[in-house]
N, C-alpha and C. Protein backbone atom coordinates (compact mmCIF):
# COMPACT_ATOMS: atom_id res chain seq x y z
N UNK A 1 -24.29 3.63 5.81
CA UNK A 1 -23.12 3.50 6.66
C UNK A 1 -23.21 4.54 7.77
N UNK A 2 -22.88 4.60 9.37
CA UNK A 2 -22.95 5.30 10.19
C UNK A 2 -21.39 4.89 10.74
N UNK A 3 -21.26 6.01 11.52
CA UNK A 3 -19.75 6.66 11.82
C UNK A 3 -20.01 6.06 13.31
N UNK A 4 -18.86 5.08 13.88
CA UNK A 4 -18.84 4.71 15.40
C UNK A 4 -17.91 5.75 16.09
N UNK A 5 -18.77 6.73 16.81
CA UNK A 5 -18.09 7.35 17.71
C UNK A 5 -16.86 7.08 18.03
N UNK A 6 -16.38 5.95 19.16
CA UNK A 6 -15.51 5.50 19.29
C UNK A 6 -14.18 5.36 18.39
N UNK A 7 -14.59 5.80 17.25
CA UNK A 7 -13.54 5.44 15.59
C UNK A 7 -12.80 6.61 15.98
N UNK A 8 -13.20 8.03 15.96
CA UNK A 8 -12.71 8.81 16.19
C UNK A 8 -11.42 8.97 17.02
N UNK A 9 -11.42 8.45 18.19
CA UNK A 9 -10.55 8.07 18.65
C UNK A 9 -9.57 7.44 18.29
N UNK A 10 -9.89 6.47 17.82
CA UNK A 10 -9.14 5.63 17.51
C UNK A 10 -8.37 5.97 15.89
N UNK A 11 -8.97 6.68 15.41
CA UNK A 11 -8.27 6.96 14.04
C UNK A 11 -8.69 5.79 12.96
N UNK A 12 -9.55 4.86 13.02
CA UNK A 12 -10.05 3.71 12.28
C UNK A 12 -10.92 3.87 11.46
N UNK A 13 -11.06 3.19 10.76
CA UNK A 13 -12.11 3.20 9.37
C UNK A 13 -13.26 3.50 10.26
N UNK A 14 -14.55 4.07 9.36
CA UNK A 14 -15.87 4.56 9.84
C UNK A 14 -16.43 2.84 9.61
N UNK A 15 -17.07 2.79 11.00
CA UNK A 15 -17.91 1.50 11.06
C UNK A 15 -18.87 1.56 10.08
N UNK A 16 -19.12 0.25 9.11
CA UNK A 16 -19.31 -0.12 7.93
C UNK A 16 -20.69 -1.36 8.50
N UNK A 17 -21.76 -1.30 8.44
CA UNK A 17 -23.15 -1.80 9.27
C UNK A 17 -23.17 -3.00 8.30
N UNK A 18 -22.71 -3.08 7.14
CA UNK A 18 -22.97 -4.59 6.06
C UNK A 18 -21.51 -5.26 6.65
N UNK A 19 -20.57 -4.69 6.52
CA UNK A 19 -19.47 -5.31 7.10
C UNK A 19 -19.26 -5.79 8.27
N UNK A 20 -20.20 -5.48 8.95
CA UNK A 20 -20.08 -6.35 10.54
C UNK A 20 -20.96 -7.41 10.69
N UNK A 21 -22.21 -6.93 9.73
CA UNK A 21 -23.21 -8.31 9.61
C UNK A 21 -22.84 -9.14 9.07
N UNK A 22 -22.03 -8.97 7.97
CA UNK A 22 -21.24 -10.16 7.41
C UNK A 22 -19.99 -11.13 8.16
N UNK A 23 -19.74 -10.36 9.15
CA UNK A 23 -18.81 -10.35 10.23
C UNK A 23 -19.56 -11.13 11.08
N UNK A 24 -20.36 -10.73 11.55
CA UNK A 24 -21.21 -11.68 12.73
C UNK A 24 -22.08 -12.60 12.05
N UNK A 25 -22.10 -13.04 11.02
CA UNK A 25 -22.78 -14.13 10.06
C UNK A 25 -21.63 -14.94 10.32
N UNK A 26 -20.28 -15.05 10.39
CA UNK A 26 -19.32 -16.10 10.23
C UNK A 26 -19.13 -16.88 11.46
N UNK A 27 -19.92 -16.11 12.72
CA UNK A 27 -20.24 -16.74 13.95
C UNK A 27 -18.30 -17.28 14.44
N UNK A 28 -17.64 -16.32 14.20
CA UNK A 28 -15.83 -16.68 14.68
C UNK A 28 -15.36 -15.38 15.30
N UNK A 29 -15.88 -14.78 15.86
CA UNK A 29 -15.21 -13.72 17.19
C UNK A 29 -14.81 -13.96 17.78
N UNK A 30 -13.58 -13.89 18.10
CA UNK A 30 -12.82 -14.47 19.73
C UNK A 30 -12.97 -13.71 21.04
N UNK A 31 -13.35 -14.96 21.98
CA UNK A 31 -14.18 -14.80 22.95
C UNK A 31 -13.31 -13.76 23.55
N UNK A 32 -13.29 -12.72 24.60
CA UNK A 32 -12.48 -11.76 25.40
C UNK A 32 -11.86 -12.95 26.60
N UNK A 33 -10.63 -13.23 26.51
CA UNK A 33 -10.21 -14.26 27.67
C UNK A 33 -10.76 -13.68 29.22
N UNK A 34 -10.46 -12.11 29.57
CA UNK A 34 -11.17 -12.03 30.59
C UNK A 34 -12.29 -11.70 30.79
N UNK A 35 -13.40 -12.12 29.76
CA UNK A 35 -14.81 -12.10 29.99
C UNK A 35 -15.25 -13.44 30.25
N UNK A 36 -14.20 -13.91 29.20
CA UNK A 36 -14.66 -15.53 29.24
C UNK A 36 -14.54 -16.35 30.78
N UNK A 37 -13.22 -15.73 31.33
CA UNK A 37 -12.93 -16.33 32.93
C UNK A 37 -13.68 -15.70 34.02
N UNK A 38 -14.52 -13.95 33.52
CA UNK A 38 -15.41 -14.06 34.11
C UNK A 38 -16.46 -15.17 34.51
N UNK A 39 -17.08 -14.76 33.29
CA UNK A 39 -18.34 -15.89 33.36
C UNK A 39 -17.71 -17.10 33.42
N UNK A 40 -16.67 -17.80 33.57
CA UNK A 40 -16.79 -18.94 33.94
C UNK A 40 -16.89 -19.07 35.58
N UNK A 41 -16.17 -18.27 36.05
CA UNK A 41 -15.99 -18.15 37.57
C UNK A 41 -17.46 -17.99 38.10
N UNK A 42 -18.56 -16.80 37.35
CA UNK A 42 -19.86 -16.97 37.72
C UNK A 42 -20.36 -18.22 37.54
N UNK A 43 -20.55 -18.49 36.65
CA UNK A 43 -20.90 -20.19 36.76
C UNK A 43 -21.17 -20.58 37.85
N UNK A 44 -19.96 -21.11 38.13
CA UNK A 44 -18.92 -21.73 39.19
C UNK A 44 -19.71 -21.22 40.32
N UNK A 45 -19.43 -20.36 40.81
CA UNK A 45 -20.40 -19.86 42.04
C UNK A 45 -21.64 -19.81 41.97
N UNK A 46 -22.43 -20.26 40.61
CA UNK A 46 -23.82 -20.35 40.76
C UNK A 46 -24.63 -19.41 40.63
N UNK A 47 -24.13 -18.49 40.29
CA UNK A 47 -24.87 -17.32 39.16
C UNK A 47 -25.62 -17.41 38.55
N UNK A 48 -26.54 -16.77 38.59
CA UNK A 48 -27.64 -16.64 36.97
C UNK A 48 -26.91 -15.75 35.96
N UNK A 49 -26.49 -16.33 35.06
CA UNK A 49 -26.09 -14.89 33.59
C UNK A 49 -26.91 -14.91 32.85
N UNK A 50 -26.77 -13.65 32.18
CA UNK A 50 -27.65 -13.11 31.68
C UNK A 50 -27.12 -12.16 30.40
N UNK A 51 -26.68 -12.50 28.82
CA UNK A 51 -25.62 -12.60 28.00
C UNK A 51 -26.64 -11.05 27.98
N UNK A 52 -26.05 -10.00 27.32
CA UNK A 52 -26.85 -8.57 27.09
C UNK A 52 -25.75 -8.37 25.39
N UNK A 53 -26.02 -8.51 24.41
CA UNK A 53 -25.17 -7.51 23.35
C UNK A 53 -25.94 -6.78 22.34
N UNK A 54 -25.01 -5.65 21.67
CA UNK A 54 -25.96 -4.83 21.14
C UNK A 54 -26.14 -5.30 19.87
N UNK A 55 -26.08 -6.52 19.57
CA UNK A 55 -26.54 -7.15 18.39
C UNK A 55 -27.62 -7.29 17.59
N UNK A 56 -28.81 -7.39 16.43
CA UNK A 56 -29.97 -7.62 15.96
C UNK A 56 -29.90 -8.90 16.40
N UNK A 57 -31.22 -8.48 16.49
CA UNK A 57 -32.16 -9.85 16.86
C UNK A 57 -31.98 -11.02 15.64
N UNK A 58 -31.69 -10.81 14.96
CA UNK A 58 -31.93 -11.17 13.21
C UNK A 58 -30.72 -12.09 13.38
N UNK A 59 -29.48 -11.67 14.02
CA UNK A 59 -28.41 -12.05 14.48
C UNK A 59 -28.34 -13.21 15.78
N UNK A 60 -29.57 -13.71 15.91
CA UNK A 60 -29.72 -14.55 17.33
C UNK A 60 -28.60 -16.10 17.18
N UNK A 61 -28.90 -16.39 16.08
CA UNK A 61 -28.47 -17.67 15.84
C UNK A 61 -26.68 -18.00 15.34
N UNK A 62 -26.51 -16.96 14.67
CA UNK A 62 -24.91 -16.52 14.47
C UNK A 62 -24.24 -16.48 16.15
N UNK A 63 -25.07 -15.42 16.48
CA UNK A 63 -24.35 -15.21 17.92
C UNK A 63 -24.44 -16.37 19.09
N UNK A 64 -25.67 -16.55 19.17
CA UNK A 64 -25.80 -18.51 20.01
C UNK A 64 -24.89 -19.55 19.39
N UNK A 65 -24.28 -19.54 17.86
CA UNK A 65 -23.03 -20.32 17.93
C UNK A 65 -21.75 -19.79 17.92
N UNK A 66 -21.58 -18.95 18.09
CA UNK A 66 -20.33 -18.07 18.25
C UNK A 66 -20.26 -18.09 19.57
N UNK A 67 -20.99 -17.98 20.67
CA UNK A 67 -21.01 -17.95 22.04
C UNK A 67 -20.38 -19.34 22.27
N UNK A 68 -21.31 -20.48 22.02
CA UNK A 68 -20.91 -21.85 22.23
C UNK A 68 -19.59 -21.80 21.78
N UNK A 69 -18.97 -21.89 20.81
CA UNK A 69 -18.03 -22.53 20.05
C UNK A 69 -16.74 -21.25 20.44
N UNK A 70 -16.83 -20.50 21.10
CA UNK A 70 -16.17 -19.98 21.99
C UNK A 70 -15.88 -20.05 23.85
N UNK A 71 -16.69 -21.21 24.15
CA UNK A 71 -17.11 -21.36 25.54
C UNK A 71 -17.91 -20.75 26.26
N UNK A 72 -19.19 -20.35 26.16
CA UNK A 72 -20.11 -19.66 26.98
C UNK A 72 -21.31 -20.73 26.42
N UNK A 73 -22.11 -21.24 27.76
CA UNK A 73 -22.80 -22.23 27.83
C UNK A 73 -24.05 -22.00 28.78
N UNK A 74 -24.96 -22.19 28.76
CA UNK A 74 -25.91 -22.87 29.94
C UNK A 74 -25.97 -21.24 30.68
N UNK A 75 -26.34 -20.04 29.55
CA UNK A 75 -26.56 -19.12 30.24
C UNK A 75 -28.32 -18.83 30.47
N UNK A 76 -29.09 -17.74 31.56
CA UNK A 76 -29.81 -17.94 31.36
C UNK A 76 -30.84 -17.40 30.51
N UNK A 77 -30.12 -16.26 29.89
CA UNK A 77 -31.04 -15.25 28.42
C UNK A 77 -30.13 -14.97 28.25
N UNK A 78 -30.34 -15.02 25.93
CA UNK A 78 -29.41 -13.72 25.41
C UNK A 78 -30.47 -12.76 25.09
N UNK A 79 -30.01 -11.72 25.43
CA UNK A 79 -30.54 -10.43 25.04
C UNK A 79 -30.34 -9.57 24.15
N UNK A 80 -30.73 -9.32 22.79
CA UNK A 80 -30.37 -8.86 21.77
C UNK A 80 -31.18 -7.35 21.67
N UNK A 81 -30.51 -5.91 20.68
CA UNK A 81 -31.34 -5.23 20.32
C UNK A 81 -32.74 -5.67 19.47
C-alpha cells in the first residue's frame, strides 16, 4: 500500500493500489462532464486527441471500455504508464 500525497490534504483514507485496480477492473468511472465537453468540442474542431492517464498498461482494456461507455471515442492514442 502507498500513501497518495494528495490524501493528506484531503484528510482521506491512504490510497489502497488493490483497491483501485479492482476499481478500474469494473470499467464504471464517471466521465468528468467538463472533460468530457472538452474533448467533445476538440473533436468538433478537428483535433487530434491524444487520451494520457496514469494508469497500467495491464489496465488497457478496462480503461478503453470505460472511456467508450462513458463517451470518449475515435481518439487518436491511449497512453498508459
Amino acid at each position: 500500500m502507498s500513501t497518495c500525497l494528495s490524501c493528506f490534504a484531503h484528510r482521506s483514507e491512504p490510497f489502497d493500489d488493490l483497491s483501485f485496480d479492482e476499481w478500474v477492473d469494473l470499467a464504471e468511472a464517471p466521465a468528468l462532464q467538463a472533460s468530457l465537453n472538452l474533448y467533445k468540442e476538440l473533436k468538433q474542431l478537428g483535433f487530434t486527441v491524444f487520451m494520457l492517464t496514469g494508469r497500467s498498461e495491464y489496465q488497457r482494456n478496462a480503461t478503453v471500455k470505460n472511456l467508450q461507455l462513458e463517451g470518449y471515442s475515435d481518439w487518436e492514442r491511449l497512453i498508459l504508464r
